[in-house]
N, C-alpha and C. Protein backbone atom coordinates (compact mmCIF):
# COMPACT_ATOMS: atom_id res chain seq x y z
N UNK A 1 115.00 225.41 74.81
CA UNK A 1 113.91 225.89 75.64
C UNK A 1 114.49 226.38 76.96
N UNK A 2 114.16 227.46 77.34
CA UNK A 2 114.82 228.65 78.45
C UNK A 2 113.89 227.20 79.58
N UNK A 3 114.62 227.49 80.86
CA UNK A 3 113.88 226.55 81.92
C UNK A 3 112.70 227.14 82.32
N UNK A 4 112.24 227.85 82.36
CA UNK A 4 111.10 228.81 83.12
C UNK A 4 110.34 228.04 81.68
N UNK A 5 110.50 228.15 80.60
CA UNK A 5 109.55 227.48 79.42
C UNK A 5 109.28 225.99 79.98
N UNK A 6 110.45 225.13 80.26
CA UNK A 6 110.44 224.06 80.10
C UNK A 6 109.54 223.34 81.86
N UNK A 7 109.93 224.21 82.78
CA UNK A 7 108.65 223.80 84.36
C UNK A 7 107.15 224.12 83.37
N UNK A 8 107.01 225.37 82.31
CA UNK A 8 106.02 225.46 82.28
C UNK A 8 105.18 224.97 81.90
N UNK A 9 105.72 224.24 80.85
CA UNK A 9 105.69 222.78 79.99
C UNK A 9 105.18 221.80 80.61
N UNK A 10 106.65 221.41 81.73
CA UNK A 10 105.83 220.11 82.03
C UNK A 10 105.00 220.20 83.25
N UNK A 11 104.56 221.63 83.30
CA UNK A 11 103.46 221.59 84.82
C UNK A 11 101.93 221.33 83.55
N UNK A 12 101.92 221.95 82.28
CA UNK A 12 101.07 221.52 81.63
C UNK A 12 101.05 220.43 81.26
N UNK A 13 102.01 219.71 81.03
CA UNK A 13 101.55 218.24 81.10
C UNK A 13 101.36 217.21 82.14
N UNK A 14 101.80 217.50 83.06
CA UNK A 14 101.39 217.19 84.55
C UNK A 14 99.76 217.13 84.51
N UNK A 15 99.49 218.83 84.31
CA UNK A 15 97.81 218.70 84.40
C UNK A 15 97.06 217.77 83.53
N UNK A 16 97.87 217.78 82.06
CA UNK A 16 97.15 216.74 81.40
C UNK A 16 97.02 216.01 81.42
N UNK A 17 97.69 215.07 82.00
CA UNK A 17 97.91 213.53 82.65
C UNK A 17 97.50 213.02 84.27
N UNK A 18 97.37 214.27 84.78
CA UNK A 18 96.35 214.18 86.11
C UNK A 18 95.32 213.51 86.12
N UNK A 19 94.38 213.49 85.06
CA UNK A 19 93.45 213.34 84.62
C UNK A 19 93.26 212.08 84.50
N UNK A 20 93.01 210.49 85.48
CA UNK A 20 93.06 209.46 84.93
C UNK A 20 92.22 209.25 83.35
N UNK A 21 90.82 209.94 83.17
CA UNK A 21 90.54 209.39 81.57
C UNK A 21 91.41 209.87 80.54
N UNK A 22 92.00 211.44 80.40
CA UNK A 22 92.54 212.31 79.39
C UNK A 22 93.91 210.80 79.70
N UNK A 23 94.67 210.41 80.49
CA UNK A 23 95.99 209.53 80.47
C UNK A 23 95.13 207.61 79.97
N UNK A 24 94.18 207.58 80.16
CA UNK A 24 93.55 206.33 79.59
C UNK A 24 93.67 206.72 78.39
N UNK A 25 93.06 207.61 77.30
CA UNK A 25 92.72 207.98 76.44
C UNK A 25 94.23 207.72 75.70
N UNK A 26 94.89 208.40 76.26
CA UNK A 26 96.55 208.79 75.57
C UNK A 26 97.20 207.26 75.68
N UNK A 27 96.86 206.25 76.50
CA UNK A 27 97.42 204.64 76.41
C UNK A 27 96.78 204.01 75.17
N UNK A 28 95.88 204.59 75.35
CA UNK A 28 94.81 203.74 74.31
C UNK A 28 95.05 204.02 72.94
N UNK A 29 95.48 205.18 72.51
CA UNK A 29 96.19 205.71 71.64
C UNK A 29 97.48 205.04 71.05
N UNK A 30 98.62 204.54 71.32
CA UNK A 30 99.16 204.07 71.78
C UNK A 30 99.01 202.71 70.69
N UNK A 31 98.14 202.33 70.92
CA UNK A 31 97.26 200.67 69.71
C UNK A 31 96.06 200.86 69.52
N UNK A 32 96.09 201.83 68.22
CA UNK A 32 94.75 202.05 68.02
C UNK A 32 93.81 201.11 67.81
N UNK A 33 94.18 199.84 67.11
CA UNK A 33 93.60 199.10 66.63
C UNK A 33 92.77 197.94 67.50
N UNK A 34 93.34 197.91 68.64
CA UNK A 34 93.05 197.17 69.85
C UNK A 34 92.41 198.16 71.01
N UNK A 35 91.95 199.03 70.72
CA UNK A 35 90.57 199.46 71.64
C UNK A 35 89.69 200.68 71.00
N UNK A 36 90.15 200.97 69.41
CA UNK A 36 88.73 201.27 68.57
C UNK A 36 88.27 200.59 67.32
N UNK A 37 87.15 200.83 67.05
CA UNK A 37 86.86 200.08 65.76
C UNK A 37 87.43 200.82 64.58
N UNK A 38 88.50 200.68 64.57
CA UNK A 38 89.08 201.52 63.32
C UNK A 38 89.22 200.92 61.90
N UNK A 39 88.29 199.85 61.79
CA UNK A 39 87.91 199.27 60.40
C UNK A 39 86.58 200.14 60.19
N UNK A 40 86.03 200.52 60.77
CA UNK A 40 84.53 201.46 60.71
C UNK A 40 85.47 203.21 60.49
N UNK A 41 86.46 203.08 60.55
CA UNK A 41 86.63 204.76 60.51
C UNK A 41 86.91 205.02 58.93
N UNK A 42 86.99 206.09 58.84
CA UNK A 42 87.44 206.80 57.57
C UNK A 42 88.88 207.49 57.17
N UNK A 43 89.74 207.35 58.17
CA UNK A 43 90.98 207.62 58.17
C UNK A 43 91.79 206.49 58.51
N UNK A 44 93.21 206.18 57.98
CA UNK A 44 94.07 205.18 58.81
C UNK A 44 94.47 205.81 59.85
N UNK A 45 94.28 204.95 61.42
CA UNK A 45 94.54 205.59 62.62
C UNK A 45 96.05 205.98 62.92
N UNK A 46 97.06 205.23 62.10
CA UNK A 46 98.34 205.45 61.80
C UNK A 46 98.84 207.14 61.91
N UNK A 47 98.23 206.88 60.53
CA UNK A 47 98.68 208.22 59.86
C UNK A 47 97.68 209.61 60.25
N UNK A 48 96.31 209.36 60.68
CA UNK A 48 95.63 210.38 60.47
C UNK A 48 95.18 210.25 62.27
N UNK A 49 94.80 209.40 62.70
CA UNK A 49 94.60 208.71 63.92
C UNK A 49 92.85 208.83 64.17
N UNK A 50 92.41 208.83 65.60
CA UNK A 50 91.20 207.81 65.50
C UNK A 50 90.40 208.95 65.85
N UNK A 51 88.97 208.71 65.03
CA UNK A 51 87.43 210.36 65.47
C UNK A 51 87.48 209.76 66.93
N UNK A 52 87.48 211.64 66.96
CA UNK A 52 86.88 211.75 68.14
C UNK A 52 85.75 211.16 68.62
N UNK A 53 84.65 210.84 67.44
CA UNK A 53 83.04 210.11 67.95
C UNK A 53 83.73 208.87 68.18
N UNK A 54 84.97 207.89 68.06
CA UNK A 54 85.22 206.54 68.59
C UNK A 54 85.89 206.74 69.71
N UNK A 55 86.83 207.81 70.39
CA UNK A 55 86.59 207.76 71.53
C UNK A 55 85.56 208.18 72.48
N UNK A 56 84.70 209.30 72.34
CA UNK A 56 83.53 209.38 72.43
C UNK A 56 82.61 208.23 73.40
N UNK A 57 82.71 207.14 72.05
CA UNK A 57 81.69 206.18 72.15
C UNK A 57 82.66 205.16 73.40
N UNK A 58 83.95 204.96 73.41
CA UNK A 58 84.52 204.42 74.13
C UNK A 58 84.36 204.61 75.70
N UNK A 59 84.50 205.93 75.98
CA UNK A 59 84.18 206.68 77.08
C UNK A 59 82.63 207.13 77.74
N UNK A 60 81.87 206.95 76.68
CA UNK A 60 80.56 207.22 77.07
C UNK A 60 80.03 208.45 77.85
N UNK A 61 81.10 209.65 76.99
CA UNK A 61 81.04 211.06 77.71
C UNK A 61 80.31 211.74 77.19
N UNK A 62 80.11 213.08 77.30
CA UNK A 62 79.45 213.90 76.32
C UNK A 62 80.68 214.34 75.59
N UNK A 63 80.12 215.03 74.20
CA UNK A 63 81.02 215.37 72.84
C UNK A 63 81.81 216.31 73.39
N UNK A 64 80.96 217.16 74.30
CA UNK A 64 81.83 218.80 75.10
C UNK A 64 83.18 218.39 75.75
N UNK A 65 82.99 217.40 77.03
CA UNK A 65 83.69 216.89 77.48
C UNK A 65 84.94 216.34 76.99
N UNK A 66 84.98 215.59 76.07
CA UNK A 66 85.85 214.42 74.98
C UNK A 66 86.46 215.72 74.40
N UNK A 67 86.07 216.64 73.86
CA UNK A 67 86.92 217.42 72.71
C UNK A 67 87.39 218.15 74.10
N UNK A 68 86.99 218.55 75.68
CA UNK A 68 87.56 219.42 76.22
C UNK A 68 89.44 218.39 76.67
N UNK A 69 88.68 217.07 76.95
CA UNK A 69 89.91 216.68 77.17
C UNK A 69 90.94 216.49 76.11
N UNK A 70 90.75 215.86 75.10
CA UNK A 70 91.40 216.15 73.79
C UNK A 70 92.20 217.16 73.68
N UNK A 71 91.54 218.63 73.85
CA UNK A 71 92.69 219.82 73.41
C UNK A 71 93.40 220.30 74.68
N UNK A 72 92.95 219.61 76.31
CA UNK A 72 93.94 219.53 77.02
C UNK A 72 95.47 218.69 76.77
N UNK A 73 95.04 217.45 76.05
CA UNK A 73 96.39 216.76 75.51
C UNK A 73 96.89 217.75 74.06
N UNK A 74 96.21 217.74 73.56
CA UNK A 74 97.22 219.00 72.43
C UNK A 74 97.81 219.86 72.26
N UNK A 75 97.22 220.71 73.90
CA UNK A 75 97.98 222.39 74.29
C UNK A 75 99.17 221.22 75.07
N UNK A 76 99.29 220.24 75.39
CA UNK A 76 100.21 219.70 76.22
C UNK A 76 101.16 219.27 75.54
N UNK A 77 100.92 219.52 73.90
CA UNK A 77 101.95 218.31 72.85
C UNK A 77 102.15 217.43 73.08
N UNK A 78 100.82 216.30 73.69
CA UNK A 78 100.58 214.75 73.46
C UNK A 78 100.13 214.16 72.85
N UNK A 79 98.96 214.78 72.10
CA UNK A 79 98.78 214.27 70.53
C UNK A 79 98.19 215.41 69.61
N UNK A 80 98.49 215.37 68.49
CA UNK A 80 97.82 216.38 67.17
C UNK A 80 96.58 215.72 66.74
N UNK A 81 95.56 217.03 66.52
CA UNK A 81 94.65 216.27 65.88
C UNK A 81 94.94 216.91 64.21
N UNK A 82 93.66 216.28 63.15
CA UNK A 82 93.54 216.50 62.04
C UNK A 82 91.91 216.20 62.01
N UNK A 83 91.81 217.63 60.79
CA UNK A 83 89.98 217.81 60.64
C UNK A 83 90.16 216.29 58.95
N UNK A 84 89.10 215.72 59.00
CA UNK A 84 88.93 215.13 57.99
C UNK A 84 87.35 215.15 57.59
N UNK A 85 87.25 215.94 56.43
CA UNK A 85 85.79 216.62 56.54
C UNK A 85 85.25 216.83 57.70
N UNK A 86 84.08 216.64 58.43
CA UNK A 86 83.81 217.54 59.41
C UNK A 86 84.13 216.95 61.01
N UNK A 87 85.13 215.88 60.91
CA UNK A 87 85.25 215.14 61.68
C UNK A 87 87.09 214.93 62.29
N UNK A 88 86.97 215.44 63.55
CA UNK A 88 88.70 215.40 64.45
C UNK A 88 88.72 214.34 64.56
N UNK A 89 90.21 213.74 64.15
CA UNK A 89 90.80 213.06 64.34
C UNK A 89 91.96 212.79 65.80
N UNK A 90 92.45 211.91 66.23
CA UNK A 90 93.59 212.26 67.35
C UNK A 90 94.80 211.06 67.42
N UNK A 91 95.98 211.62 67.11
CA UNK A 91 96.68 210.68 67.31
C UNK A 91 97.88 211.16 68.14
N UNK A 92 98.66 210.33 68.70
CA UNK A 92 100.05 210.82 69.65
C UNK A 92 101.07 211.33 68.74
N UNK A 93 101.34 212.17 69.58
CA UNK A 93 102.29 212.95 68.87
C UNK A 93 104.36 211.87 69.52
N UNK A 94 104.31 211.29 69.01
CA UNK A 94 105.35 210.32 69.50
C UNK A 94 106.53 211.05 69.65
N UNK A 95 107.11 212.07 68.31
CA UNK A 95 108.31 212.53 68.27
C UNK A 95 108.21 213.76 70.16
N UNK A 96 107.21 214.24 70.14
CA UNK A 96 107.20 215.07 71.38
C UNK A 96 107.04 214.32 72.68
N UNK A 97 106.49 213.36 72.91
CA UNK A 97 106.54 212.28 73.65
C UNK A 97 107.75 211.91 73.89
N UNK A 98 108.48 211.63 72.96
CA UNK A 98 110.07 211.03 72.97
C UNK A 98 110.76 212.26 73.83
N UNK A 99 110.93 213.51 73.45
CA UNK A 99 111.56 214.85 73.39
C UNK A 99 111.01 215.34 75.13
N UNK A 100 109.71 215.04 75.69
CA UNK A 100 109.51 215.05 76.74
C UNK A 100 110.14 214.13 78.06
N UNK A 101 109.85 212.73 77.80
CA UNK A 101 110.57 211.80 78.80
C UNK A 101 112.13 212.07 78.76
N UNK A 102 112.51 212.42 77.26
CA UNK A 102 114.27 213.04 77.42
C UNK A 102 114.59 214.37 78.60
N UNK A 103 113.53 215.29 78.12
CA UNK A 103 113.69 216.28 79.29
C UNK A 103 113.16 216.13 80.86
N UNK A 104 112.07 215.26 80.87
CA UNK A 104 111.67 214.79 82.34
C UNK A 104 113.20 214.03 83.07
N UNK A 105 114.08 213.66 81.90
CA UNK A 105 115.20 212.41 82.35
C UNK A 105 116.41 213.18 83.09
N UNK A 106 116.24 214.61 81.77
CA UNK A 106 117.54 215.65 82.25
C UNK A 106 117.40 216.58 83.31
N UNK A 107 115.82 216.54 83.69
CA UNK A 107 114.94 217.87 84.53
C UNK A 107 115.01 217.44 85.91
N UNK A 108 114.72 216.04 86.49
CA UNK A 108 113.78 215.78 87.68
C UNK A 108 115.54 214.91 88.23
């Protein structure tokens, strides 16, 4: 990644993490199992990770809101989602997570 890519990068993830809920959201992520009801979901939060309606309900936002912050962490490559019938999923994207704090380590 040319450097002019890589400030640009992490000024987008900067913004995404500005955000104390969008950076709650992304901790919480993190152990799914210990702050959603992911025995009520339809996907393993593992592999597929947790609906958007359980963070949603966690946050007590509107749906607009939750999916706006959501695809602020995804244009940021902090987590991928997945459609599972008509319903987004979100989980951390770990390997880019890893690949980021390496370059925040070599950058700053």
């Amino acid at each position: 990644m040319a450097q002019d890519d890589t400030s640009a990068h992490l000024v987008e993830v900067f913004k995404a993490l500005a955000n104390p809920v969008r950076l709650q959201v992304l901790q919480w992520l993190r152990d799914p199992e210990a702050h959603f009801p992911v025995a009520t979901g339809i996907a393993d939060p593992h592999e597929v990770g947790v609906c958007v309606s359980h963070i949603q309900a966690k946050l007590g936002l509107a749906q607009s809101t939750v999916s706006a912050y959501m695809a602020s962490l995804e244009r940021a490559g902090l987590v991928r989602s997945t459609r599972v019938g008509k319903w987004t999923h979100y989980k951390r994207d770990e390997e880019r997570i890893s690949r980021l704090v390496d370059v925040l380590g070599r950058s700053l």
